[in-house]
N, C-alpha and C. Protein backbone atom coordinates (compact mmCIF):
# COMPACT_ATOMS: atom_id res chain seq x y z
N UNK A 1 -4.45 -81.16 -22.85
CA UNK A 1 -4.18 -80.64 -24.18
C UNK A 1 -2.71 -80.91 -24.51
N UNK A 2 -2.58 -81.47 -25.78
CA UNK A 2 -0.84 -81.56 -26.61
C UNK A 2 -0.55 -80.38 -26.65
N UNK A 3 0.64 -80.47 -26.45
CA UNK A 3 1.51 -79.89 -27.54
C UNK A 3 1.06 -79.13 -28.89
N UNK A 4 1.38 -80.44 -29.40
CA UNK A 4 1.22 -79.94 -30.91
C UNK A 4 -0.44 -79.16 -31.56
N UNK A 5 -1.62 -79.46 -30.92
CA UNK A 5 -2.63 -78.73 -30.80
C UNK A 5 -2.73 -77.05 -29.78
N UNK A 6 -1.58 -77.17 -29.18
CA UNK A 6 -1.91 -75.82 -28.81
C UNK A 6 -0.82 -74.80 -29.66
N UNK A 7 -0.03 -75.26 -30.08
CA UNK A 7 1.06 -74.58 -30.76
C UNK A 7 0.32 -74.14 -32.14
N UNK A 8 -0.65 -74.71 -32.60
CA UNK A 8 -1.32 -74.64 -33.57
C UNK A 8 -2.49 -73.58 -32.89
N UNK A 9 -3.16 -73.73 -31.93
CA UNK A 9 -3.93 -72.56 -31.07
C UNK A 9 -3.24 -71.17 -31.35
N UNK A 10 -2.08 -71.03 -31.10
CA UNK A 10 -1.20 -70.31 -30.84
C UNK A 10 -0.40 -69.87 -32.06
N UNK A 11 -1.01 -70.62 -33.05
CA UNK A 11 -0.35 -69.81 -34.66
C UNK A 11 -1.32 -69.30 -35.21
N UNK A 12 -2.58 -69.85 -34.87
CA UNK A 12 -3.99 -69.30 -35.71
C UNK A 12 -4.32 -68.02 -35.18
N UNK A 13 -4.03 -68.25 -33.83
CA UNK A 13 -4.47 -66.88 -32.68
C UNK A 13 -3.42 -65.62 -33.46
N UNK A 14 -2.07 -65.85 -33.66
CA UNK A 14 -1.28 -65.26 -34.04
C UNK A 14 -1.23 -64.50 -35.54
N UNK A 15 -1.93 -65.02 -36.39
CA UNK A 15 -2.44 -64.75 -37.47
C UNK A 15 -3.59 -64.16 -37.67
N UNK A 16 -4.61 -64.61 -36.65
CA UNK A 16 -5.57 -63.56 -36.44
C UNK A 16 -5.34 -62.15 -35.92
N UNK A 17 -4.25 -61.94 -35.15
CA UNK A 17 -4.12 -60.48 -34.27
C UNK A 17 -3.06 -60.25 -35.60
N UNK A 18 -2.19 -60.86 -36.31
CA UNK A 18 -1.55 -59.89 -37.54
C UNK A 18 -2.79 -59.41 -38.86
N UNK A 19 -3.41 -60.24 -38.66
CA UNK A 19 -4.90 -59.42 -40.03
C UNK A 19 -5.15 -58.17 -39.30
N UNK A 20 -5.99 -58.61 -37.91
CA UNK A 20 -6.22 -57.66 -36.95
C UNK A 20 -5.28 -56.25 -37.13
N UNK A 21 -4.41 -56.61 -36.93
CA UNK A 21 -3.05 -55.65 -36.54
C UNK A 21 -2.97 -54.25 -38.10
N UNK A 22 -2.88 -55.32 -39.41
CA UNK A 22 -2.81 -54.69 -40.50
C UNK A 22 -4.05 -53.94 -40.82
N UNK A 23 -5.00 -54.37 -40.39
CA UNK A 23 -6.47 -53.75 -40.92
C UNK A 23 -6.56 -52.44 -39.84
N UNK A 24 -6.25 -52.76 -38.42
CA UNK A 24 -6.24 -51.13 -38.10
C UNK A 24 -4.85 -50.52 -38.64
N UNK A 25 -4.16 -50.88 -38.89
CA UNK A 25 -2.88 -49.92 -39.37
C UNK A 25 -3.06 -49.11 -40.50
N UNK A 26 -4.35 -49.71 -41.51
CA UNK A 26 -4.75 -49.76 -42.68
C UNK A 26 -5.83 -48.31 -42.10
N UNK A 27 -6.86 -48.65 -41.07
CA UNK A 27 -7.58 -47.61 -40.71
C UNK A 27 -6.92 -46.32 -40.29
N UNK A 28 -5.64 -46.53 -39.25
CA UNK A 28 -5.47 -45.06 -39.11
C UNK A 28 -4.53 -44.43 -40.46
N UNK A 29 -4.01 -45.22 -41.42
CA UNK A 29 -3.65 -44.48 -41.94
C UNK A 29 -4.26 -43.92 -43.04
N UNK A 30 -5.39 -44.12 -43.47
CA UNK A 30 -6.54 -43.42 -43.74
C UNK A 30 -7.27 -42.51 -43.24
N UNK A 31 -7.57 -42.47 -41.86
CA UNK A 31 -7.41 -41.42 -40.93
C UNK A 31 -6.55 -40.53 -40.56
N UNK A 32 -5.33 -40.48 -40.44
CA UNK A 32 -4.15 -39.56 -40.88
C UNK A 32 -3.87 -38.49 -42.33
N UNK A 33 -4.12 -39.45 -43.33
CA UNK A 33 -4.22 -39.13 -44.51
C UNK A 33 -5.41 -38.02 -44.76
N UNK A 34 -6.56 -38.12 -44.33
CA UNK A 34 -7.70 -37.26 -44.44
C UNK A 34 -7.66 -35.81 -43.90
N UNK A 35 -7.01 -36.28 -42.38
CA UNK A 35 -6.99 -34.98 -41.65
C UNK A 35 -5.73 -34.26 -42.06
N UNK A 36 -4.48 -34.74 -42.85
CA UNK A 36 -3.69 -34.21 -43.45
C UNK A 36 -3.80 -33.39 -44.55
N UNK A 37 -4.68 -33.87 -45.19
CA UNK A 37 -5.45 -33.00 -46.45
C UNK A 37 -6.48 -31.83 -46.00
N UNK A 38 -7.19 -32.00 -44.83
CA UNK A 38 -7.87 -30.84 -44.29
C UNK A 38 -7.20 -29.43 -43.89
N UNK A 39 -5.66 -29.92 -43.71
CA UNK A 39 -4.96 -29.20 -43.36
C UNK A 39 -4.52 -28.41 -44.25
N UNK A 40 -3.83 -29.34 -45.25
CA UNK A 40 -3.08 -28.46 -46.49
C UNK A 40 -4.48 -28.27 -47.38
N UNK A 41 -5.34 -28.18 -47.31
CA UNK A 41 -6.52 -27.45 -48.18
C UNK A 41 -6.66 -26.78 -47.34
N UNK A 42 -7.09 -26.31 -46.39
CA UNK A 42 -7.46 -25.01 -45.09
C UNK A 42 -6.73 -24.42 -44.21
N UNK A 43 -5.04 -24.74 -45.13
CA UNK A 43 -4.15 -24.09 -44.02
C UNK A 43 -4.31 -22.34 -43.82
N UNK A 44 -4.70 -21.91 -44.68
CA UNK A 44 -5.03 -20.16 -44.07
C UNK A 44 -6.07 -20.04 -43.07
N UNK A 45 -6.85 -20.97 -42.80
CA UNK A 45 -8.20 -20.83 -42.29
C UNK A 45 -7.43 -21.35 -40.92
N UNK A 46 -6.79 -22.37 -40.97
CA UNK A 46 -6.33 -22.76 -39.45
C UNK A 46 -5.40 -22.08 -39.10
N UNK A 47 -4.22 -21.28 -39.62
CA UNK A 47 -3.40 -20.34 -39.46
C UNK A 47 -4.22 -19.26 -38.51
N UNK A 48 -5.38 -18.27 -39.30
CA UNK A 48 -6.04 -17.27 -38.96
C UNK A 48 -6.64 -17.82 -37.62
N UNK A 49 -7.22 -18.88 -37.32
CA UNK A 49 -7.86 -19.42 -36.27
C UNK A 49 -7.23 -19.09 -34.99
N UNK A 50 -6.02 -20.09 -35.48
CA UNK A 50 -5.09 -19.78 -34.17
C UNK A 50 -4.30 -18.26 -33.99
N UNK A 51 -4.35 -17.70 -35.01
CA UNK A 51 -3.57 -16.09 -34.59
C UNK A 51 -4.89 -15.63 -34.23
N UNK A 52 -6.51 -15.57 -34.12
CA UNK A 52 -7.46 -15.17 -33.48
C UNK A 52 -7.26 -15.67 -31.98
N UNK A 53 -7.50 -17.28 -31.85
CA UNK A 53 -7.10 -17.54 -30.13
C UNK A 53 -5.72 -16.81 -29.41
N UNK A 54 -4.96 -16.51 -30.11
CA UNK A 54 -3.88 -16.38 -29.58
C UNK A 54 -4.33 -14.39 -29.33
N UNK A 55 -4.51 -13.70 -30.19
CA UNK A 55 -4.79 -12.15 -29.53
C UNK A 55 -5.85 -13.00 -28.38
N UNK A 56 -7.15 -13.49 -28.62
CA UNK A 56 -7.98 -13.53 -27.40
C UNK A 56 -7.27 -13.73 -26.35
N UNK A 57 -6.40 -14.61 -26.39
CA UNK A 57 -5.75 -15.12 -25.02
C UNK A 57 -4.63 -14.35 -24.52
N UNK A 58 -4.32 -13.00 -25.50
CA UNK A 58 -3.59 -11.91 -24.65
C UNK A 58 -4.21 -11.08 -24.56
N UNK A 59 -5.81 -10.90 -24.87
CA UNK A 59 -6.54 -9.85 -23.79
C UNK A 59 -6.95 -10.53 -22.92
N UNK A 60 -7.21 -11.81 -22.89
CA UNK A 60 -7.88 -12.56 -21.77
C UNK A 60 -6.94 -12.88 -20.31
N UNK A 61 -5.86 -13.51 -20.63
CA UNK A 61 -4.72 -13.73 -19.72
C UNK A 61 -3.36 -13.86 -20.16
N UNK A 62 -2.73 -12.61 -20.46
CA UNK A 62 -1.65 -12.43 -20.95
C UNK A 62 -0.18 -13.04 -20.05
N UNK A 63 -0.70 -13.65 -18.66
CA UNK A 63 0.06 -14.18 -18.12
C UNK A 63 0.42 -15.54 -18.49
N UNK A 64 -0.71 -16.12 -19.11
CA UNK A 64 -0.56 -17.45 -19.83
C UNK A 64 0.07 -17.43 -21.00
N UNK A 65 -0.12 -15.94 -21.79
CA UNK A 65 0.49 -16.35 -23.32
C UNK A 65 2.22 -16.11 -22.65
N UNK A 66 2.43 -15.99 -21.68
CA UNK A 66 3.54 -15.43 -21.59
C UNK A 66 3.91 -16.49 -21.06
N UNK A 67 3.65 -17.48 -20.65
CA UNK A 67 4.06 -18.77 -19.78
C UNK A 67 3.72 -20.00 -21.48
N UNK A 68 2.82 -19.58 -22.18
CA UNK A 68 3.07 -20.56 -23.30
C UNK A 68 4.22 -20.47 -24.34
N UNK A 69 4.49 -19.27 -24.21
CA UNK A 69 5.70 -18.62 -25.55
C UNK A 69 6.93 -19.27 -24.64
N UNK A 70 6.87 -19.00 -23.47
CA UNK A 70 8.42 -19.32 -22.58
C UNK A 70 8.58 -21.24 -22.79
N UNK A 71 7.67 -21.55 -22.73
CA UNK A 71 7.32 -23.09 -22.72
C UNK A 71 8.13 -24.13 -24.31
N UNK A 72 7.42 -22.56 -25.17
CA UNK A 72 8.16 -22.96 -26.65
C UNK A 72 9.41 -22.19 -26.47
N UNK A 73 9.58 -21.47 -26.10
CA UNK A 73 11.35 -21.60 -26.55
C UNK A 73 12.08 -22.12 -25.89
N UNK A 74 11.56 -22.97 -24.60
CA UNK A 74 12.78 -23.21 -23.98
C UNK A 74 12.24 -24.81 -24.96
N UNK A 75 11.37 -25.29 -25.48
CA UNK A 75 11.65 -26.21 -26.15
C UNK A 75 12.29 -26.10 -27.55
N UNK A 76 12.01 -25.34 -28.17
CA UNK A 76 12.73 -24.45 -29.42
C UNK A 76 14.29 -24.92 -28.84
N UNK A 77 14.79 -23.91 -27.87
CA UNK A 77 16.23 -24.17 -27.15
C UNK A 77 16.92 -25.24 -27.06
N UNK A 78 16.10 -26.09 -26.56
CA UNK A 78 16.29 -28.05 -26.20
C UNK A 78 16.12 -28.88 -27.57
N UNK A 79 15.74 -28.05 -28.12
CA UNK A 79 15.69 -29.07 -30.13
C UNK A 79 16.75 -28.40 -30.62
N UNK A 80 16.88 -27.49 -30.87
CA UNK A 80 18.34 -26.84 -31.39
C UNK A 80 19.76 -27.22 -30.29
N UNK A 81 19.55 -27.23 -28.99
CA UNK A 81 21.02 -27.87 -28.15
C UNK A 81 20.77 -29.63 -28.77
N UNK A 82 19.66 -30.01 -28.43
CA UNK A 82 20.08 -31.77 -29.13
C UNK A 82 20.79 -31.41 -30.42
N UNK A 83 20.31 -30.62 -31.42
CA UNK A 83 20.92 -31.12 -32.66
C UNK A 83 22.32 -30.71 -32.71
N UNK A 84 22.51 -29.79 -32.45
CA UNK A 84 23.79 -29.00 -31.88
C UNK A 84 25.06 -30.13 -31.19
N UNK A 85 24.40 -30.96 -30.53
CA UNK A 85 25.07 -32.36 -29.63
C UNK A 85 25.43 -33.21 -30.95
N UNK A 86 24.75 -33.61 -31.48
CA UNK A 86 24.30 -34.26 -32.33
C UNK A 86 25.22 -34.29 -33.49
N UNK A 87 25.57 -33.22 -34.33
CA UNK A 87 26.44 -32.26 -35.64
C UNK A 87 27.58 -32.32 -34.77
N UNK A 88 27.88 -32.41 -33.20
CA UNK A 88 29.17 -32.62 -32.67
C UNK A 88 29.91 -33.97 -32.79
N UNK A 89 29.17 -34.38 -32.34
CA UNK A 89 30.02 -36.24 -32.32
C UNK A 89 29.28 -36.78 -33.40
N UNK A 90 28.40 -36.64 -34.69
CA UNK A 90 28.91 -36.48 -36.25
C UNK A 90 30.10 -36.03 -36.56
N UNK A 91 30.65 -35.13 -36.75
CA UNK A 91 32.15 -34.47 -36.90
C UNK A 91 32.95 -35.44 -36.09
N UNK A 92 32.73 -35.67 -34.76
CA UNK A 92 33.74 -36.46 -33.90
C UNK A 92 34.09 -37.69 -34.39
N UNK A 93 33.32 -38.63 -35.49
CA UNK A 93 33.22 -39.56 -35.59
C UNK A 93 33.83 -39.88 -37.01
N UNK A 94 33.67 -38.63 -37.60
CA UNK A 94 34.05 -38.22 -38.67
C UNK A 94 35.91 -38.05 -39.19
C-alpha cells in the first residue's frame, strides 16, 4: 500500500469518527437537556424525596447520616479553602 492511498484511508476514517463524534455530542446533549427540565419542573418533588430518604436513613442508621454530613463538609471545607487559595494569588497578582 502507498502512501498517498493510505493517508487518504486515514482522512476518510477521520471524518467519519468527527460525524460520529458530533452526532453523539448532539445525543447527549439532548439527553442532558431533558433530564434538566425534569428537574426544574419537579424540583419540589425531588427536594421532598430526598428530605424523606434522608429522615429514613436517620431512623435506619444514623451512623451513616453522620458519616455522610461529615463527608460534605469536609468537602464544603476543601471548596471554600481552594477558593480562598485562589482570591489569594488573584490579589497577589494583582
Amino acid at each position: 500500500m502507498d502512501i498517498p492511498t493510505k493517508i487518504k484511508e486515514l482522512e476518510t476514517e477521520n471524518k467519519l469518527l468527527k460525524e460520529e463524534n458530533d452526532k453523539l455530542k448532539k445525543q447527549l446533549e439532548n439527553y442532558n437537556n431533558s433530564r434538566k427540565s425534569y428537574y426544574e419542573k419537579n424540583k419540589e418533588i425531588v427536594n421532598q424525596k430526598a428530605k424523606d430518604r434522608l429522615k429514613k436513613l436517620a431512623q435506619e442508621d444514623p451512623e451513616r447520616l453522620k458519616e455522610i454530613n461529615r463527608k460534605a463538609y469536609l468537602k464544603r471545607k476543601e471548596k471554600l479553602e481552594k477558593e480562598n487559595i485562589e482570591a489569594y494569588f488573584e490579589k497577589e497578582l494583582i
